[in-house]
Protein backbone atom coordinates (compact mmCIF):
# COMPACT_ATOMS: atom_id res chain seq x y z
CA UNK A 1 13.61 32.99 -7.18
CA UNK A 2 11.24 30.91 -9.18
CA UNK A 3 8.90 32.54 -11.28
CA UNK A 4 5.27 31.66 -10.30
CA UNK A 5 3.17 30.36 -13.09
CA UNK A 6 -0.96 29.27 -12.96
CA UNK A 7 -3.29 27.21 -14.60
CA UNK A 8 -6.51 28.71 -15.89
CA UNK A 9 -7.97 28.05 -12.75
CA UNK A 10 -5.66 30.42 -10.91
CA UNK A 11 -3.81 27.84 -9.07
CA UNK A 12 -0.56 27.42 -8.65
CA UNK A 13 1.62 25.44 -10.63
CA UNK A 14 4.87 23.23 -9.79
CA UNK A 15 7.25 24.52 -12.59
CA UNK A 16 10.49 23.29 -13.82
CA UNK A 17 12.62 26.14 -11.89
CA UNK A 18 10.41 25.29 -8.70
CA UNK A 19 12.83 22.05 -8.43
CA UNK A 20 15.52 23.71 -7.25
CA UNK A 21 13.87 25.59 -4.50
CA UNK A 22 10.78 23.42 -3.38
CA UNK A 23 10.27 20.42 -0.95
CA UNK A 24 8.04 17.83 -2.19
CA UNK A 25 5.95 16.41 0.96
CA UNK A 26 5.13 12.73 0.20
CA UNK A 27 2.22 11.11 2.53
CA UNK A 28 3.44 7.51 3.93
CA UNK A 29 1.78 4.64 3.83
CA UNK A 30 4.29 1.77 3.22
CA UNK A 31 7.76 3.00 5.32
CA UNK A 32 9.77 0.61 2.85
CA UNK A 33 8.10 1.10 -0.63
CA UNK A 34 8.07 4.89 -0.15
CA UNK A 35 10.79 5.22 1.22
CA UNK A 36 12.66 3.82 -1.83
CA UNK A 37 10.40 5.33 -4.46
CA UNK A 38 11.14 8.72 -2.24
CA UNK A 39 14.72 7.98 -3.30
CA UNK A 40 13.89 7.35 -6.81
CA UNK A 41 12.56 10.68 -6.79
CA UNK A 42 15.20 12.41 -5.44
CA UNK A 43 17.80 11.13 -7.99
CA UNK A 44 15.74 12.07 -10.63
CA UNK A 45 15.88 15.76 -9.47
CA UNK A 46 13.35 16.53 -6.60
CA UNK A 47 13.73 17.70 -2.86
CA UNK A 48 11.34 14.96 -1.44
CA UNK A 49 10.62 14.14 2.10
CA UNK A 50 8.20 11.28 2.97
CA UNK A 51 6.52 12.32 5.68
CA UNK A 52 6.01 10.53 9.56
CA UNK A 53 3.98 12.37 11.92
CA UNK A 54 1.57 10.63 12.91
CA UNK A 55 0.29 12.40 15.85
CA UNK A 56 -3.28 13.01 17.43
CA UNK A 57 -2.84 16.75 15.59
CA UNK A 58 -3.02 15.08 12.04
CA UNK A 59 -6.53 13.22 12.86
CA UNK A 60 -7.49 16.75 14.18
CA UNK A 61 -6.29 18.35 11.34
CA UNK A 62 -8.09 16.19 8.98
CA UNK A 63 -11.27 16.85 11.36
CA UNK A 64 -11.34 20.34 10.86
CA UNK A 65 -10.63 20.66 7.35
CA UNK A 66 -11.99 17.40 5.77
CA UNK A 67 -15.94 17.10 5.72
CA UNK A 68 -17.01 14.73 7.95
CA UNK A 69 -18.48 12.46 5.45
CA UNK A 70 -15.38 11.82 3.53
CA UNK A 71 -13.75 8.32 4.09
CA UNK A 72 -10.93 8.15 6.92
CA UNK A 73 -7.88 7.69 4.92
CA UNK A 74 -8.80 10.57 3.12
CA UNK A 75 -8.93 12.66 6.56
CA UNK A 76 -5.71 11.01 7.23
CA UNK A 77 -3.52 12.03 4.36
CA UNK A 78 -4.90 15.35 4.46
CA UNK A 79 -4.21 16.08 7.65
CA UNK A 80 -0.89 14.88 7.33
CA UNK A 81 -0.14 16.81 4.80
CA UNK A 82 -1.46 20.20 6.68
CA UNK A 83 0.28 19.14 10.44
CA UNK A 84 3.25 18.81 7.90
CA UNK A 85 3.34 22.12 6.63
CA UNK A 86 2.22 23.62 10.14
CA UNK A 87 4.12 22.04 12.64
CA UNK A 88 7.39 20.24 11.16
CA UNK A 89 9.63 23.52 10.79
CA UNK A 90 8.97 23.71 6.37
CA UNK A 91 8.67 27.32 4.69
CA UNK A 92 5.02 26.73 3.54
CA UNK A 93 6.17 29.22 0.32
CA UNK A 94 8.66 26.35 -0.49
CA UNK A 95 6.81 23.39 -0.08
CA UNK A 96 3.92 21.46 -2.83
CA UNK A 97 2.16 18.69 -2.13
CA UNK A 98 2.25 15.66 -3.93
CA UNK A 99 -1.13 13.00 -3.97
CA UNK A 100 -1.89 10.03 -6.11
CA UNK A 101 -4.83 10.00 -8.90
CA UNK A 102 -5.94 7.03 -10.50
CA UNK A 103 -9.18 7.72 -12.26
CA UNK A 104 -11.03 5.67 -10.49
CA UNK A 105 -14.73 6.11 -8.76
CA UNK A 106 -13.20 6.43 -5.27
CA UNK A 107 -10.78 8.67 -3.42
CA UNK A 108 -7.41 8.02 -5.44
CA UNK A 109 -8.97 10.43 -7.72
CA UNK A 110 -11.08 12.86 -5.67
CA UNK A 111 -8.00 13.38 -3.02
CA UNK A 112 -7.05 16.03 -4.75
CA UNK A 113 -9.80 18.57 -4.75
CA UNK A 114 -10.59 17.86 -1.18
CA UNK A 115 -7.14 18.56 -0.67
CA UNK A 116 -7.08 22.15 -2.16
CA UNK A 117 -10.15 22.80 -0.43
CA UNK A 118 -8.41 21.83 2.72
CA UNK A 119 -5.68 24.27 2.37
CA UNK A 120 -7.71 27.28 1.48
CA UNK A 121 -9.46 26.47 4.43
CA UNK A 122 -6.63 26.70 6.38
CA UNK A 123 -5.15 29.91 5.05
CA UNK A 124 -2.88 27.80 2.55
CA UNK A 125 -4.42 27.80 -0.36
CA UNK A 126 -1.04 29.56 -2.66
CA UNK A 127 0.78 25.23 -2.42
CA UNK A 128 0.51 23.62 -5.43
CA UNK A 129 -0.80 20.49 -5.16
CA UNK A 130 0.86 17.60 -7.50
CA UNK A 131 -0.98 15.34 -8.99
CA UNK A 132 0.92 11.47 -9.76
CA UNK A 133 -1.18 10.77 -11.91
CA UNK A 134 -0.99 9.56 -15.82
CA UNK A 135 -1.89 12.83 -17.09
CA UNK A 136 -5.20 13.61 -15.19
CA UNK A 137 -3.59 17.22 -14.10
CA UNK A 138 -0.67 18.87 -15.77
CA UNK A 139 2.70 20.49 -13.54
CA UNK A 140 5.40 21.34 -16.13
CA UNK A 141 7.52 20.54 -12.99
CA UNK A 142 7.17 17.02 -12.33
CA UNK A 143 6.78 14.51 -15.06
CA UNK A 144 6.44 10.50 -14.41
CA UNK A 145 8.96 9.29 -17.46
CA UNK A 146 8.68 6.07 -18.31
CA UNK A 147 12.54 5.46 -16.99
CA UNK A 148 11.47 6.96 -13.76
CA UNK A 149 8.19 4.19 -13.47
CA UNK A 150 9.90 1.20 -14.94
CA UNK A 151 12.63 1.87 -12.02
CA UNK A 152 9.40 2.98 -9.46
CA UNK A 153 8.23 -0.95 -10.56
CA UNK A 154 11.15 -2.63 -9.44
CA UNK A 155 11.07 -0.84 -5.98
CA UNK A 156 7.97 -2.09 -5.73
CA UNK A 157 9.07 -5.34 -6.29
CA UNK A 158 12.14 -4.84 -3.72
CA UNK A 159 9.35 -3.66 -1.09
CA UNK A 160 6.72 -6.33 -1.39
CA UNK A 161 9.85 -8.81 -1.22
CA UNK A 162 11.39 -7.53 1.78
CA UNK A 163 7.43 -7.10 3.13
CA UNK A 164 7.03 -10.74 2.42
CA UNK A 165 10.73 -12.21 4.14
CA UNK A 166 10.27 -9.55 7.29
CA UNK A 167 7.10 -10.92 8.03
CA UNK A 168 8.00 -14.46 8.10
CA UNK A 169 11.26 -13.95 9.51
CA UNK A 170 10.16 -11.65 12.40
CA UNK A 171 7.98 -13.78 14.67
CA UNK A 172 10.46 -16.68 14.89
CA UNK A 173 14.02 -14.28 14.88
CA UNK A 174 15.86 -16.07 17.82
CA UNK A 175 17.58 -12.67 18.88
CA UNK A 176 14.45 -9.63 18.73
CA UNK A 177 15.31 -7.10 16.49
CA UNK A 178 17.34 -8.97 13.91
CA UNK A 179 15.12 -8.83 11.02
CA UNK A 180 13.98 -4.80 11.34
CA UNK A 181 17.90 -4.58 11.43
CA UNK A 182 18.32 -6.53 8.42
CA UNK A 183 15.53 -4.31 6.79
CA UNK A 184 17.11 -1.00 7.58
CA UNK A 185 20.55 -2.37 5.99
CA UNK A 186 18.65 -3.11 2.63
CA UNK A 187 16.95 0.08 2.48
CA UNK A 188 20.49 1.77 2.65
CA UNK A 189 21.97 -0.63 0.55
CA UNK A 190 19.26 -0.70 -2.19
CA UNK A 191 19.65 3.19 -1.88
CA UNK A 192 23.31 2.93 -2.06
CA UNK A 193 23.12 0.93 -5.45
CA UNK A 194 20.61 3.02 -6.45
CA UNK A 195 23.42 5.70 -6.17
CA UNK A 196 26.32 3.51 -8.63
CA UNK A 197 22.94 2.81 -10.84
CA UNK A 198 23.43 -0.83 -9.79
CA UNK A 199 19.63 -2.26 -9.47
CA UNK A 200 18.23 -0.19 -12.40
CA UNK A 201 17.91 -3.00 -15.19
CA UNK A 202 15.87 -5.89 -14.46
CA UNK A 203 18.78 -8.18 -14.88
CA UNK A 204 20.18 -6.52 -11.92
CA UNK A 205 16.78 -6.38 -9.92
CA UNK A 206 16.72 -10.44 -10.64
CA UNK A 207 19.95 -10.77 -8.97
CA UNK A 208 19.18 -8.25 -5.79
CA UNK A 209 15.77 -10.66 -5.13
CA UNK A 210 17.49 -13.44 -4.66
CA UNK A 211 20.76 -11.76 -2.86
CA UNK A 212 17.77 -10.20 -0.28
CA UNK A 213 15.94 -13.31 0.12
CA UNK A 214 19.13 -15.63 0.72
CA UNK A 215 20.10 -12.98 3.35
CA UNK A 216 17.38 -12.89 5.41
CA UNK A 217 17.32 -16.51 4.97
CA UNK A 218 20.39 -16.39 7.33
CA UNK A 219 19.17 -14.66 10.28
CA UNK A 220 18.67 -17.46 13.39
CA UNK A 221 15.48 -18.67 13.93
CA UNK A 222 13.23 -21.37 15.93
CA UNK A 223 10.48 -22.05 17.17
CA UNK A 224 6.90 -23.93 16.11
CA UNK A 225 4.76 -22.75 13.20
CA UNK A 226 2.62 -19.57 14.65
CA UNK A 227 -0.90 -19.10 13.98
CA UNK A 228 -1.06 -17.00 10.54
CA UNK A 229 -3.47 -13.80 10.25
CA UNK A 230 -3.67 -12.00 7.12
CA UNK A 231 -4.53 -8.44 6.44
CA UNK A 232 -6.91 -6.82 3.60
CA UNK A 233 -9.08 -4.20 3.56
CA UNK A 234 -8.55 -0.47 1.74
CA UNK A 235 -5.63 -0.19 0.63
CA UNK A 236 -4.52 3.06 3.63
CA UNK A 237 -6.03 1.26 6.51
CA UNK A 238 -4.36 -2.06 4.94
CA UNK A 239 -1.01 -0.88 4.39
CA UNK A 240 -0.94 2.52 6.78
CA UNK A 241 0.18 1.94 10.38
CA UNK A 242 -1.59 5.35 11.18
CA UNK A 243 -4.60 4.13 9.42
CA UNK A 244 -4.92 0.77 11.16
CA UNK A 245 -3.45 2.04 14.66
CA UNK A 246 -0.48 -0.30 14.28
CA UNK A 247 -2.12 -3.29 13.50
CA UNK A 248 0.86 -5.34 12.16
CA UNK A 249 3.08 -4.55 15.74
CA UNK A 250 0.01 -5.94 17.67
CA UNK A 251 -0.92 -8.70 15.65
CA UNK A 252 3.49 -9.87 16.74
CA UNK A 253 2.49 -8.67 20.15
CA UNK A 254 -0.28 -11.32 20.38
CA UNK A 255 2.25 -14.15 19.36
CA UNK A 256 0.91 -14.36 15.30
CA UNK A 257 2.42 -14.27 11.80
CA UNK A 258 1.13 -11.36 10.61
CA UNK A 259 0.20 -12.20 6.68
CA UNK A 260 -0.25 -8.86 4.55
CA UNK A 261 -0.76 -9.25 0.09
CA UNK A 262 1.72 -6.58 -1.26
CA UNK A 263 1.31 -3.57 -3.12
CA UNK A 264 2.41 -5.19 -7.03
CA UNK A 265 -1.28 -6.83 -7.21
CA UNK A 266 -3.48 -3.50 -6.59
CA UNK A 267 -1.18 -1.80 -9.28
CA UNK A 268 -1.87 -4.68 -11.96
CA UNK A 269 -5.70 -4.94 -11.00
CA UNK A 270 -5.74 -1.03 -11.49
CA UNK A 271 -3.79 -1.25 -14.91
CA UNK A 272 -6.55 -4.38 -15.49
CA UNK A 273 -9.18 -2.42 -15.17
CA UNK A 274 -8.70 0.25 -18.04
CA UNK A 275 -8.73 -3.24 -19.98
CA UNK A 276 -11.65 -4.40 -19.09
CA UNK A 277 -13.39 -1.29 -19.26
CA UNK A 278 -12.92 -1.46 -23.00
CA UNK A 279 -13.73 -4.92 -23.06
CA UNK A 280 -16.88 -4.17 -21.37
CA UNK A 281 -17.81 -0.66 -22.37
CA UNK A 282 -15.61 0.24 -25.85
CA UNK A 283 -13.12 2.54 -25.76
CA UNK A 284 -9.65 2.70 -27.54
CA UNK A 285 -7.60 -0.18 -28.59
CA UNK A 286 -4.44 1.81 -28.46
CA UNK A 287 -5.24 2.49 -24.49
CA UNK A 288 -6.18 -1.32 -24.35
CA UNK A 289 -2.84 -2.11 -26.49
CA UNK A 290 -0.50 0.23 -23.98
CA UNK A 291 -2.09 -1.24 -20.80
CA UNK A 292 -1.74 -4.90 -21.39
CA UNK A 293 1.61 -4.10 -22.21
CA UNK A 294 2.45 -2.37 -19.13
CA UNK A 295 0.58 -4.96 -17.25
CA UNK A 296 2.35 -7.57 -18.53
CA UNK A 297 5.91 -6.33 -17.47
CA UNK A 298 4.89 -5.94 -13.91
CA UNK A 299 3.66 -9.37 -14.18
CA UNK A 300 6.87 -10.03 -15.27
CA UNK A 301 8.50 -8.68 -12.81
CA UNK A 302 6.17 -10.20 -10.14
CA UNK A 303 6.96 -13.42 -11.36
CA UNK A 304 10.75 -12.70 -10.84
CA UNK A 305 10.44 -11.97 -7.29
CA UNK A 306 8.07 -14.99 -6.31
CA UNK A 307 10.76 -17.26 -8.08
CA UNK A 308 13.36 -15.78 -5.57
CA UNK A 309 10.58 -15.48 -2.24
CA UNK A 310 10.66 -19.81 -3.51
CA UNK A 311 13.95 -20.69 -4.03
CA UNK A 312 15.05 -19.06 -1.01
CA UNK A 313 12.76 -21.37 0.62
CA UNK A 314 9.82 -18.77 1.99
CA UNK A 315 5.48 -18.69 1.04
CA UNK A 316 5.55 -16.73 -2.39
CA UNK A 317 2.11 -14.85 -3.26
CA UNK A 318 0.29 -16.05 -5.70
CA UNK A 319 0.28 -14.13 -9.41
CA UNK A 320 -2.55 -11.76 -10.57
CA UNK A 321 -3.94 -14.24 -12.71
CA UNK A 322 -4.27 -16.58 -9.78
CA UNK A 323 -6.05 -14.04 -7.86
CA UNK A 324 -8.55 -13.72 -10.56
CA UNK A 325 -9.69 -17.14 -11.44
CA UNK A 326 -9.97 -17.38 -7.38
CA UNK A 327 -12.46 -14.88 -7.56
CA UNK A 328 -14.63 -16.48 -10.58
CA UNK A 329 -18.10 -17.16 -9.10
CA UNK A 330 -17.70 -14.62 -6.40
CA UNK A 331 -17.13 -11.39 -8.34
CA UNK A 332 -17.04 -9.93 -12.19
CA UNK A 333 -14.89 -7.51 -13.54
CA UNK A 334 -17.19 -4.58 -13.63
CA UNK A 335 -16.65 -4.95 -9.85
CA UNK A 336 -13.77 -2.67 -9.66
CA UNK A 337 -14.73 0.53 -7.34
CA UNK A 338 -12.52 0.96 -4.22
CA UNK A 339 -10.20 -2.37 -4.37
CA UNK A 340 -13.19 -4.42 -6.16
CA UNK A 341 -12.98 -8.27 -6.62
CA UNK A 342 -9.27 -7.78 -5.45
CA UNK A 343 -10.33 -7.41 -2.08
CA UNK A 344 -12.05 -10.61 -1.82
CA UNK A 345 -10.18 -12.21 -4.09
CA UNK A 346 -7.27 -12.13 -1.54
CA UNK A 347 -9.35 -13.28 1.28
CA UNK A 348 -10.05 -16.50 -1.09
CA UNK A 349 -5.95 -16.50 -1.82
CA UNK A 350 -5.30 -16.29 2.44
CA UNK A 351 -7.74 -19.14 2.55
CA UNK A 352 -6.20 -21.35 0.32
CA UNK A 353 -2.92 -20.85 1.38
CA UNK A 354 -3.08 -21.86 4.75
CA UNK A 355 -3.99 -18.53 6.39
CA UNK A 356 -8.06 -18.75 7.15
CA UNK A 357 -7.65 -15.71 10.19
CA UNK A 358 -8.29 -12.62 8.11
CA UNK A 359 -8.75 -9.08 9.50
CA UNK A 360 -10.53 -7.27 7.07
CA UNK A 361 -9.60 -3.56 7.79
CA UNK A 362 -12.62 -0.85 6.98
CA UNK A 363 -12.12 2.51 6.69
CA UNK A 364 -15.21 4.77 7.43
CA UNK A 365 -17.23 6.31 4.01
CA UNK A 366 -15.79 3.74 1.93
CA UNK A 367 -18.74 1.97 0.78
CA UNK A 368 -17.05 -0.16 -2.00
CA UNK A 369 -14.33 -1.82 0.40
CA UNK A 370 -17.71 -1.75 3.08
CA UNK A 371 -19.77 -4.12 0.08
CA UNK A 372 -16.44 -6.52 -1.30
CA UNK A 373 -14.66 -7.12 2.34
CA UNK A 374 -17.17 -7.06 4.80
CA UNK A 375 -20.04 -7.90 2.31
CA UNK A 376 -18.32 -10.70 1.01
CA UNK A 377 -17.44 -12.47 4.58
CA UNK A 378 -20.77 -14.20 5.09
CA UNK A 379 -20.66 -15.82 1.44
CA UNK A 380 -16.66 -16.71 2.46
CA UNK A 381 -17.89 -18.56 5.51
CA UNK A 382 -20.34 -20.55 4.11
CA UNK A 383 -18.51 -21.90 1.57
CA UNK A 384 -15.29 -22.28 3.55
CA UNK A 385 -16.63 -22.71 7.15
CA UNK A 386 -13.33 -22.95 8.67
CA UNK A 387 -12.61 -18.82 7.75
CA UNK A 388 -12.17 -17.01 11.03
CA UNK A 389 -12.82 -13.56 9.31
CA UNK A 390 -13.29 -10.56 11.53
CA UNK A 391 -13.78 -6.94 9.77
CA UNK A 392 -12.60 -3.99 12.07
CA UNK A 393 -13.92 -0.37 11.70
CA UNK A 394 -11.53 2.67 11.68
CA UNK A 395 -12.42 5.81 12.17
CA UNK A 396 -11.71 9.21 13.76
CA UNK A 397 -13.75 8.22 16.55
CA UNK A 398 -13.38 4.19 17.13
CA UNK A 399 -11.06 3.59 19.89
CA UNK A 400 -8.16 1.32 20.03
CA UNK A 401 -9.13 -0.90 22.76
CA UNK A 402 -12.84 -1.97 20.95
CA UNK A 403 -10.51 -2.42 17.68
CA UNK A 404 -7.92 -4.87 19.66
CA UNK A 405 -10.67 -6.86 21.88
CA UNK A 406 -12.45 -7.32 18.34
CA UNK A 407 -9.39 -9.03 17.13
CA UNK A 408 -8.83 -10.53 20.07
CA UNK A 409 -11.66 -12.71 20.17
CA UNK A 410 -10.65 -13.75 16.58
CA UNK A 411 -7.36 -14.46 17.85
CA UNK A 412 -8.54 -16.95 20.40
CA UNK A 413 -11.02 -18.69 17.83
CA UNK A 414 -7.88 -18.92 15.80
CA UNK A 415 -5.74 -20.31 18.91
CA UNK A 416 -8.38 -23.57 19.90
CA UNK A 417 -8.99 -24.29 15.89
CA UNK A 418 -4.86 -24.66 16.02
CA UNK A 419 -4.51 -26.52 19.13
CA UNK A 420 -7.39 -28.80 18.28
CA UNK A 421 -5.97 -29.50 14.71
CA UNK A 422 -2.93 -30.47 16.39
CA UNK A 423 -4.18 -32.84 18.84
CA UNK A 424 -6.12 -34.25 16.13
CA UNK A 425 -2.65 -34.55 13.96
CA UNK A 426 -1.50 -36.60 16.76
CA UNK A 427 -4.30 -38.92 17.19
């Protein structure tokens, strides 16, 4: 039995014996990208499960324990976690919780207490709650070593890779299902490698870009070019099919590419930020020193997969720095709350690349994305009048049907734009 240990606020902590007995609950919001970093995590010691219920109990949950003025996802991932522990068979005495901290104004940082509110609330108060986090809370049980990120980065990279091929694979597979087969084989395979340490080194992570993008090069395909819609917003409601009531799945339903930036570029324009910050405000060099360093690897790394996205022969993303002299003009740097410049800055990047349709998912209570995505659209417009922008409000109470007829009507804007290019391509 673990011996129970607490901070100096009396809560629990996640200790080093607690590995052995505990399950770690994980909240999802990218199926591939956590479910490999959910691997990472259990070869480097932990029970982890990543969880998927995504039932009309977890907005309830989140209802009745969240206040009503916090932002959705945050409703979301709390009541995840809590239908988790309640209704999905765990011991809650053997269970913590573990939620992302970034130190920023917005709710990567302020999950956390709301979340230990929550659980007191609902008679659960004795779970330690985990903080991944670079040292914002301390749990002697669960350290993020730099082996454990720098192999955390290149899933990352595998997941935005295999984000970017599915999506432009999917909507043109000649026999339905191919590609989500082809996914689920490189999610066990990357696991299996994982398992011989094969993929660890960033040799190796070169090599498995290029082996996944020549593969799904080979499925069968056909068809004419579809009409491309991207997808930005908060990062949840962006990313989260339970945030954005399976946005991607109707967007194929409605006979479109679905177009969605990866998860690489919010992690650089987060590790940006603590640079600017001291550019703009003072602070530490050493901090400044660390972070350009770290930011520069993942550029690295970025770099490495859009080389394989191209010579496989698929759309590659543009790099950070790409994204940020888009932006010039638009946005400064000391725009950073919520997803900041980044948010518009890959509406400009969609633009430019072919893909004017843009949903812009918004989360209620979260005024930053509220000011830089739907804020922004009007000023897009203008100055590229052939944007077909539409921004989409998700909350506990918005119903699906309002949501879909919204995008619908963007849809069919999108549609006659395409068919009257085309009949002007032929005149």
């Amino acid at each position: 039995m673990a011996k129970l240990e607490y901070d100096s606020n009396g809560r629990l902590l996640f200790t080093e014996e607690m590995r052995k007995e505990y399950t770690l609950l994980m909240p999802q919001m990218l199926p591939i990208h956590f479910g490999i970093f959910a691997k990472l995590l259990r070869k480097s010691g932990y029970q982890v499960d990543m969880l998927t219920n995504e039932s009309r109990n977890v907005i309830d949950n989140g209802l009745k324990y969240v206040h009503n003025d916090a932002c959705y996802p945050a409703l979301l991932v709390i009541g995840q976690l809590i239908d988790a522990v309640q209704n999905s068979g765990y011991d809650p005495h053997k269970v913590a919780l573990l939620i992302t901290q970034t130190g920023g104004g917005c709710r990567a940082s302020n999950y956390i207490h709301m979340l230990r509110k929550a659980l007191e609330k609902a008679g659960l108060g004795f779970i330690p709650v985990i903080s991944v986090s670079f040292g914002l809370e301390k749990n002697p049980g669960f350290q993020l070593t730099l082996p454990l990120l720098r192999k955390m980065i290149y899933g990352m990279m595998y997941g935005d890779l295999i984000m970017n091929v599915a999506n432009q694979t999917r909507p043109y597979e000649v026999n339905p299902g191919d590609t989500t087969a082809k996914v689920e084989y490189w999610l066990n395979e990357l696991i299996a490698r994982f398992d011989r340490g094969d993929g660890m080194s960033r040799k190796k992570m070169r090599a498995i870009l290029r082996e996944i993008s020549r593969d799904f090069k080979t499925i069968p395909v056909a068809g004419e070019p579809k009409v491309r819609v991207g997808v930005v917003g908060e990062i949840y409601i962006k990313f989260s099919s339970l945030g954005n009531n399976q946005l991607e799945q109707f967007l194929l339903d409605e006979g479109v590419e679905p177009v969605v930036p990866g998860l690489t570029d919010f992690l650089v324009f987060k590790i940006y930020n603590r640079i600017s910050d001291v550019d703009m405000f003072g602070g530490s060099w050493v901090k400044k020193t660390l972070c350009r360093l770290g930011k520069g690897y993942i550029e690295g790394c970025q770099q490495d997969m859009i080389e394989a996205l191209q010579e496989a022969g698929f759309r590659a993303p543009g790099t950070f720095e790409d994204l940020h002299k888009l932006v010039e003009g638009y946005l400064n740097d000391g725009c950073k709350m919520g997803e900041g410049w980044l948010l518009t800055a890959e509406m400009l990047e969609l633009i430019h690349t072919g893909t004017p349709n843009i949903v812009c998912a918004q989360p209620f209570g979260c005024l930053p994305n509220h000011i830089v995505g739907k804020g922004m659209i009007r000023v897009l417009k203008d100055d590229f009048p052939a944007s077909n922008i539409v921004s989409v409000d998700y909350d506990p109470g918005a119903t699906k049907i309002n949501q879909e007829n919204r995008i619908k009507l963007m849809l069919a804007n999108a549609k006659r734009m395409a068919a009257e290019e085309k009949k002007a391509a032929h005149h």
